[in-house]
Protein backbone atom coordinates (compact mmCIF):
# COMPACT_ATOMS: atom_id res chain seq x y z
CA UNK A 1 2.89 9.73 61.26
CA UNK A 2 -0.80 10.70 61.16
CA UNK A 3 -2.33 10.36 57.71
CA UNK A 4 -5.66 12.00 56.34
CA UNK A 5 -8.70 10.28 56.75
CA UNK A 6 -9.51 10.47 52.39
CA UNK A 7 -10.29 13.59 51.65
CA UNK A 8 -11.91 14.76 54.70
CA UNK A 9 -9.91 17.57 57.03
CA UNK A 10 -9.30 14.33 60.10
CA UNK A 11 -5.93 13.51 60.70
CA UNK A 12 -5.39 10.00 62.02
CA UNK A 13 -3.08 7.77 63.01
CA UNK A 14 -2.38 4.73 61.11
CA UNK A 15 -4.10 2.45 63.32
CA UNK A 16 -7.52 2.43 64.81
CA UNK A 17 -8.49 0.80 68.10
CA UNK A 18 -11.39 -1.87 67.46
CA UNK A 19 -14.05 -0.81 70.77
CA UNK A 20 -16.17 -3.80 70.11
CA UNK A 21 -14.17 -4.77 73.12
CA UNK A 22 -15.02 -2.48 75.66
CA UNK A 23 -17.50 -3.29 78.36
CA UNK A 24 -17.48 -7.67 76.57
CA UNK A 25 -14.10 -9.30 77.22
CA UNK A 26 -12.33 -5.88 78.22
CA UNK A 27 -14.22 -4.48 81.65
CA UNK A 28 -14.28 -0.89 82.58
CA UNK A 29 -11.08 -0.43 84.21
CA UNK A 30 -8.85 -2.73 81.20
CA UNK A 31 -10.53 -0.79 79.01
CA UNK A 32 -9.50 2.19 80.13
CA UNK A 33 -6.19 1.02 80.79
CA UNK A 34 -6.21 0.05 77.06
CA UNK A 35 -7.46 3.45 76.06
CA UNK A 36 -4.95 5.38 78.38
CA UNK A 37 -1.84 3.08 76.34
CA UNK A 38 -3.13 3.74 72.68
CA UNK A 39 -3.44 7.44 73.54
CA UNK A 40 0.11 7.34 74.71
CA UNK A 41 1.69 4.80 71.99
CA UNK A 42 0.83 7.68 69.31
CA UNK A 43 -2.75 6.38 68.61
CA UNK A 44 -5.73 8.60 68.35
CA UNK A 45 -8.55 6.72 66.11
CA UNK A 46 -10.96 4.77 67.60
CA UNK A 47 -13.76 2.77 66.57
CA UNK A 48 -17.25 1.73 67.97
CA UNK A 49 -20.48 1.38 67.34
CA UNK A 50 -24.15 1.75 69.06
CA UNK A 51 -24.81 -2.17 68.67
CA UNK A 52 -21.13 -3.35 71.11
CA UNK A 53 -22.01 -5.35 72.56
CA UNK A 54 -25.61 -6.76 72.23
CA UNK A 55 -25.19 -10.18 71.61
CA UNK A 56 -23.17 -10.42 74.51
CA UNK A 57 -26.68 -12.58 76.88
CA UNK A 58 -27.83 -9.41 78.77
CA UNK A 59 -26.45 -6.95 77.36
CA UNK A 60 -28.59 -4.09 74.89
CA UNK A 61 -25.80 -2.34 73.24
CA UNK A 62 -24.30 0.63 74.12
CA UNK A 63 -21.93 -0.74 76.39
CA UNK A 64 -19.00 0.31 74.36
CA UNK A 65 -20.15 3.65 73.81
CA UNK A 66 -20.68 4.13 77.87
CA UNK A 67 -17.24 2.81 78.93
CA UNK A 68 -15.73 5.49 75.88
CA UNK A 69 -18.02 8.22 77.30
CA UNK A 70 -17.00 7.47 80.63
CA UNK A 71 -12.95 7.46 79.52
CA UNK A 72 -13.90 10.14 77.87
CA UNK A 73 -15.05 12.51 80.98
CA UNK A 74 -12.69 11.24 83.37
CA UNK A 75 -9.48 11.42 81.16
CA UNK A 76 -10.79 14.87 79.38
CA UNK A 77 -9.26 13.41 75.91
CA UNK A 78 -12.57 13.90 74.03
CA UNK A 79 -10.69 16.91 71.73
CA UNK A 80 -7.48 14.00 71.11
CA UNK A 81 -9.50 11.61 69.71
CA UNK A 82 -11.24 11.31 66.21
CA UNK A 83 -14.18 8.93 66.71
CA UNK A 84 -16.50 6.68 65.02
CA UNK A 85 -19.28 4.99 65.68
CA UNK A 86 -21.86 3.34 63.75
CA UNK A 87 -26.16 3.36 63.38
CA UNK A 88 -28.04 0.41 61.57
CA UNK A 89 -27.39 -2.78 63.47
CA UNK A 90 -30.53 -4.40 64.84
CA UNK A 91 -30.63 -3.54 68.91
CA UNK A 92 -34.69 -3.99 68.73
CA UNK A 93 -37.39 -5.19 66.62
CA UNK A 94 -37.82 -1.06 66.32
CA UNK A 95 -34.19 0.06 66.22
CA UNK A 96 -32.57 -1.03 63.37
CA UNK A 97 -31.88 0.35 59.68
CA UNK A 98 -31.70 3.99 58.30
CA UNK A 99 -34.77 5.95 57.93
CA UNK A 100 -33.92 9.68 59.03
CA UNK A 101 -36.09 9.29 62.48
CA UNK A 102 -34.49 6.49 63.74
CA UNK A 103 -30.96 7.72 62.84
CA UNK A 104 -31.72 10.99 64.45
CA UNK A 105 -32.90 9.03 67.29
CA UNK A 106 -30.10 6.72 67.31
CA UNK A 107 -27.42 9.47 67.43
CA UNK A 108 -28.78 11.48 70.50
CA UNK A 109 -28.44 7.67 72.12
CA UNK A 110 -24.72 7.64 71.20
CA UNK A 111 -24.24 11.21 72.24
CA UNK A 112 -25.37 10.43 75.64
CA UNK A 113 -23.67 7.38 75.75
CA UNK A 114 -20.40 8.92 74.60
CA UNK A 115 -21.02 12.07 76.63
CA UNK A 116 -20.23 14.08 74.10
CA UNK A 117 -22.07 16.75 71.81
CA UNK A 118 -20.33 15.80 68.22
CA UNK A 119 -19.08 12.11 66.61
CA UNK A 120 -16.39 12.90 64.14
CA UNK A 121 -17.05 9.94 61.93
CA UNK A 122 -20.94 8.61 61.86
CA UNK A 123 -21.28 5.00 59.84
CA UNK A 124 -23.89 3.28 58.65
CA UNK A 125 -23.27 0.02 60.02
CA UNK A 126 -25.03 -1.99 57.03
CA UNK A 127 -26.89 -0.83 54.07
CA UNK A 128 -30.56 -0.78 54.15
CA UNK A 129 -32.30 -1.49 50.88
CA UNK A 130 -35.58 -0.29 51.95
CA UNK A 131 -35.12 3.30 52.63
CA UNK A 132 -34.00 5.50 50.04
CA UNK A 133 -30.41 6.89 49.70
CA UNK A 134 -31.91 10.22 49.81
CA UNK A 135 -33.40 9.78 52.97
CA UNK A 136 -31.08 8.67 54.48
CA UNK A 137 -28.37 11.28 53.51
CA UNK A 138 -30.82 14.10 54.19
CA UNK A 139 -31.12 13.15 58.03
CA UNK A 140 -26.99 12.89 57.51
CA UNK A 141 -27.06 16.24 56.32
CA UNK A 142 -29.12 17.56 59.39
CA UNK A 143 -26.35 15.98 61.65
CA UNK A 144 -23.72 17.77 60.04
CA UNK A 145 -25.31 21.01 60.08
CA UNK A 146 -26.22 21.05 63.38
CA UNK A 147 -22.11 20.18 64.34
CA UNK A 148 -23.51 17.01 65.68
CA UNK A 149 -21.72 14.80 62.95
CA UNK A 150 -18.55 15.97 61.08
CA UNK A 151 -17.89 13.00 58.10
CA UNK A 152 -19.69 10.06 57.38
CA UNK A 153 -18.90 6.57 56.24
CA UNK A 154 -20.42 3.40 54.70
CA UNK A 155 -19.83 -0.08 55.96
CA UNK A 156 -20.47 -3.57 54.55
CA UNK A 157 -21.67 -1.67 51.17
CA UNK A 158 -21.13 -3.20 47.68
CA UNK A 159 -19.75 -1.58 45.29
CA UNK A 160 -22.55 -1.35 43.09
CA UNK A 161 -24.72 0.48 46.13
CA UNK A 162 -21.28 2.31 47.44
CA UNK A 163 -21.41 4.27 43.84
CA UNK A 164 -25.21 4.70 43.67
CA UNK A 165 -25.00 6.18 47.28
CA UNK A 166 -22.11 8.73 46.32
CA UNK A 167 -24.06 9.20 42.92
CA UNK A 168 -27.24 10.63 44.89
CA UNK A 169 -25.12 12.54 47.21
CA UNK A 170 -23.44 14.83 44.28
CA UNK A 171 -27.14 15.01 42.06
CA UNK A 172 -29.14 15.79 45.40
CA UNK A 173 -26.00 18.17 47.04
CA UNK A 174 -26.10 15.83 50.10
CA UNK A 175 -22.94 14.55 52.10
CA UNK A 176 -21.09 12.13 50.56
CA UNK A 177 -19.59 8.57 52.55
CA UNK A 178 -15.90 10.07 52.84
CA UNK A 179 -14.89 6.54 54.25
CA UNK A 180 -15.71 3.02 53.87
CA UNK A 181 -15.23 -0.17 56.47
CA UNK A 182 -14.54 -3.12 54.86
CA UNK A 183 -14.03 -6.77 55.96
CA UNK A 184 -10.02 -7.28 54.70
CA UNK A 185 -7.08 -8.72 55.85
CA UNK A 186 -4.40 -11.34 54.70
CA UNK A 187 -6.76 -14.16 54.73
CA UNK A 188 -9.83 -11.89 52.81
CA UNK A 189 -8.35 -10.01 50.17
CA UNK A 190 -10.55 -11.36 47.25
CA UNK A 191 -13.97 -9.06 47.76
CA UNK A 192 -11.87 -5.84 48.65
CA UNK A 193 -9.50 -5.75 45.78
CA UNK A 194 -11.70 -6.80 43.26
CA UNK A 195 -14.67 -4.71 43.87
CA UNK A 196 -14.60 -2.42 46.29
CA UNK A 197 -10.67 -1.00 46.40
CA UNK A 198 -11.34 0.20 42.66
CA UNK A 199 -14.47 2.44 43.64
CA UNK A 200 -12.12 4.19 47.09
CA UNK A 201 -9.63 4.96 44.82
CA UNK A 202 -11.10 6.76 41.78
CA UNK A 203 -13.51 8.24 44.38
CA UNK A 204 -10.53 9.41 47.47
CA UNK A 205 -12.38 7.59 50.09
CA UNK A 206 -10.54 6.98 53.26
CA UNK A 207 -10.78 2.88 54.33
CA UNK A 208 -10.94 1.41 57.86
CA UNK A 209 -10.59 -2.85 57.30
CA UNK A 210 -12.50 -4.38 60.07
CA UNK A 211 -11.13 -7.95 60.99
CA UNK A 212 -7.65 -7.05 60.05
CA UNK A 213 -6.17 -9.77 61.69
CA UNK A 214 -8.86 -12.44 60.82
CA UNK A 215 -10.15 -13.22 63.87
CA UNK A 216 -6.80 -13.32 65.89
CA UNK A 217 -5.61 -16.14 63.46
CA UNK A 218 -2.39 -13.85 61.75
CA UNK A 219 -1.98 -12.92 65.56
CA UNK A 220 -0.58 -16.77 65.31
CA UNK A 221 -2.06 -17.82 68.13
CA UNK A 222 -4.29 -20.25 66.43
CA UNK A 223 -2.43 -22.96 64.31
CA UNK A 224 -4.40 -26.48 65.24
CA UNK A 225 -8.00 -27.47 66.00
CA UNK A 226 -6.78 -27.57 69.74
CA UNK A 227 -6.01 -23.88 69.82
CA UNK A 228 -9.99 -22.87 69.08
CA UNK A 229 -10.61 -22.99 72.75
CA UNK A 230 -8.13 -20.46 73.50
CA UNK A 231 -10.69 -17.32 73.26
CA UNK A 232 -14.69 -16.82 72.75
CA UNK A 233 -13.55 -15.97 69.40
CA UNK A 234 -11.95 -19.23 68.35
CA UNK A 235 -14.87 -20.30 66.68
CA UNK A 236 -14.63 -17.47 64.08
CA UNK A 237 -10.90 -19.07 63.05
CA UNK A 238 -11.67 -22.31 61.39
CA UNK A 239 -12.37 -21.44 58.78
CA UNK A 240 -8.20 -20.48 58.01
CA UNK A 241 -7.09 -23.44 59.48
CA UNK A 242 -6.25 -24.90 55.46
CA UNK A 243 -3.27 -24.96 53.17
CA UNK A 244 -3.57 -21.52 52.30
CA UNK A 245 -3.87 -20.69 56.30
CA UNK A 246 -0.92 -22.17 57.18
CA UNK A 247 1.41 -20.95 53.97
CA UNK A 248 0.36 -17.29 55.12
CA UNK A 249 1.23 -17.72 58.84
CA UNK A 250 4.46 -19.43 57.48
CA UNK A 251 5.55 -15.64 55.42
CA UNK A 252 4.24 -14.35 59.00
CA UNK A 253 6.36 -15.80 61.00
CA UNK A 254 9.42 -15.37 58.26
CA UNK A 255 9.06 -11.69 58.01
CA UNK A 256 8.79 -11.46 62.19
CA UNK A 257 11.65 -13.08 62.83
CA UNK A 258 13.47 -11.33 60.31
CA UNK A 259 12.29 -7.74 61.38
CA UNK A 260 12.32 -8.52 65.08
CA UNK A 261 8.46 -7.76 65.45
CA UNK A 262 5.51 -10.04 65.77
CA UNK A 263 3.12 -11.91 63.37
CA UNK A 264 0.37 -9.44 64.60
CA UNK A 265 2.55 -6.27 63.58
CA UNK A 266 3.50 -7.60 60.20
CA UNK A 267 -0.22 -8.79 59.14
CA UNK A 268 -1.01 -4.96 60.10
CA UNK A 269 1.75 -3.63 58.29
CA UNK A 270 0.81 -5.00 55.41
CA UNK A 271 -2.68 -3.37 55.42
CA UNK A 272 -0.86 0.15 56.34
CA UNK A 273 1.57 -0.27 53.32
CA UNK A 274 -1.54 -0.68 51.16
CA UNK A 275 -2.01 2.31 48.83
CA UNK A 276 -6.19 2.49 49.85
CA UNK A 277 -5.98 1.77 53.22
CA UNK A 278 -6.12 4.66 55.76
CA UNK A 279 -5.91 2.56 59.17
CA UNK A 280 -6.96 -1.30 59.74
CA UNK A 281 -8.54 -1.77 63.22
CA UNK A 282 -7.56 -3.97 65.21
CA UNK A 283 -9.04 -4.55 68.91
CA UNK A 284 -7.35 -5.54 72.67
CA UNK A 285 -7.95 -6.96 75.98
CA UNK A 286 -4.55 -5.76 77.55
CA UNK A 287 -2.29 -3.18 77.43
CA UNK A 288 0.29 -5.60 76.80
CA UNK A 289 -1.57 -6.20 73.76
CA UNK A 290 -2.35 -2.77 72.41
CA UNK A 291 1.41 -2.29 73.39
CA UNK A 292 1.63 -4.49 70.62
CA UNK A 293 -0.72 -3.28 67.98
CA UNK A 294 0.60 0.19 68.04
CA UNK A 295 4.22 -1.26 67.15
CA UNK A 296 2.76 -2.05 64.05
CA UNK A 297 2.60 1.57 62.90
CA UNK A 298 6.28 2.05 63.19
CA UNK A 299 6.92 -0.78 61.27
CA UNK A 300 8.15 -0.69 58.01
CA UNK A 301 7.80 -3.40 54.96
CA UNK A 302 10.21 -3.45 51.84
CA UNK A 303 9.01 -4.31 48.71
CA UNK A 304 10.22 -7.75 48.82
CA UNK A 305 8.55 -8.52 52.30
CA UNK A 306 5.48 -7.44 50.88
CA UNK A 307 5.75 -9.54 47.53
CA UNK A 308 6.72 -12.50 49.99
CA UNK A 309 3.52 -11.77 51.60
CA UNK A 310 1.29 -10.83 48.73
CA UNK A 311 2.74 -14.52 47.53
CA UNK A 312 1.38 -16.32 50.01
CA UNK A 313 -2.14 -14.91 50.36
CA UNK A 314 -2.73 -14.95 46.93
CA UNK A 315 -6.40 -16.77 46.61
């Protein structure tokens, strides 16, 4: 069931568990509740980053990265799991971006955190226009020789500044992004298949779609101004509560009943049937939940179910 992460040696599965999570709305013990049940439902990618969860009011970041570190040591998975996290994302006035001394700073910070010696998938988190491609990819390369970092990845990148990156890996013989997290799902699909999808393709990237489920709203659970409330993320629906909003939870909620699974699994589905996609990620708060998720990645779409789907999103 595992697939291979582009064209990198990391097999994963076909779903990868969002940590933003962790140590926010899922405490130590749910999380690793959550983190024992993907393990166990077949699941072994998971995602974080060094900024989870600093906008949370007193909170610095790093709390995801502690509560995996901790998981980590007391479950002795470490070697089971292929791991990302990210460097870029503003945690101070003086930690942010990607000049080589902060991101060699920043790493031995999510080592520490993590409690372990090597990240198997190191993103930037944004791009940073200021500090050259080269510099950047040269403190990249130090990582990786040292065994500290095995494959790195690019996230919220255009395309235009996805291809010059990759260009001044192969002139300067630096490592290359291998994988790319994008913002796409049912609701987002203009952005990613215009622009971006052509670029992963031609070049073999591997892709890991943040906000797969938009928010929770293909999870269904949102369908009326009244249903915002439901979560601190309700806010972040809105926005898909149009026309287009409702026709796509309508094919949702078709294809469920039809296949016995949820409108959660099917939205996910459909980002694992697509040709570029490697894994979306999609986050929980309960085991019940990531119970859930990983049903998705035994689920299988037909090429009518997805045209019924494709149908409905279509911008």
């Amino acid at each position: 069931m595992n697939r291979q992460l582009g064209r990198t040696a990391l097999q994963v599965s076909p779903l990868m568990l969002g940590g933003n999570v962790f140590g926010w709305t899922a405490d130590e013990a749910t999380s690793f509740s959550i983190l024992d049940a993907f393990v166990a439902g077949g699941g072994n990618f998971i995602d974080t980053a060094d900024v989870y969860s600093a906008w949370v009011p007193g909170h610095v970041g790093g709390e995801s990265e502690t509560v995996l570190g901790k998981w980590f040591k007391r479950s002795g998975k470490r070697s089971q799991v292929v791991l990302a996290t990210k460097v870029g994302m503003q945690l101070a006035p003086d930690k942010q971006g990607l000049k080589a001394a902060y991101i060699e700073r920043a790493v031995e910070d999510s080592l520490r955190r993590l409690q372990s010696d090597y990240i198997d998938l190191y993103f930037s988190h944004k791009d940073d226009a200021e500090t050259p491609f080269e510099e950047t990819l040269g403190a990249y390369d130090r990582l990786v020789r040292a065994g500290k970092v095995k494959v790195i990845g690019a996230s919220n990148y255009t395309a235009p500044r996805l291809r010059e990156a990759l260009a001044v890996s192969g002139e300067k013989k630096l490592p290359a992004y291998q994988v790319l997290q994008p913002h796409y799902n049912l609701c987002e699909r203009a952005d990613y298949e215009t622009n971006l999808e052509p670029v992963c393709l031609e070049m073999g990237l591997g892709v890991v779609a943040y906000f797969s489920l938009a928010s929770g709203f293909l999870s269904g659970k949102y369908r009326s101004e009244a249903d915002l409330a439901k979560s601190p993320r309700g806010r972040g629906v809105q926005k898909y509560l149009n026309a287009r909003g409702f026709k796509i939870l309508d094919a949702l909620d078709a294809v469920a009943k039809q296949l016995n699974a949820t409108p959660a699994q099917v939205a996910l589905a459909w980002l694992m049937a697509r040709k570029s996609i490697t894994a979306p990620i999609a986050s929980a708060t309960s085991v019940a939940q990531v119970q859930e998720l990983v049903g998705a990645m035994r689920l299988q779409l037909g090429s009518e179910t997805l045209q019924k789907l494709n149908d409905a999103s279509a911008a």
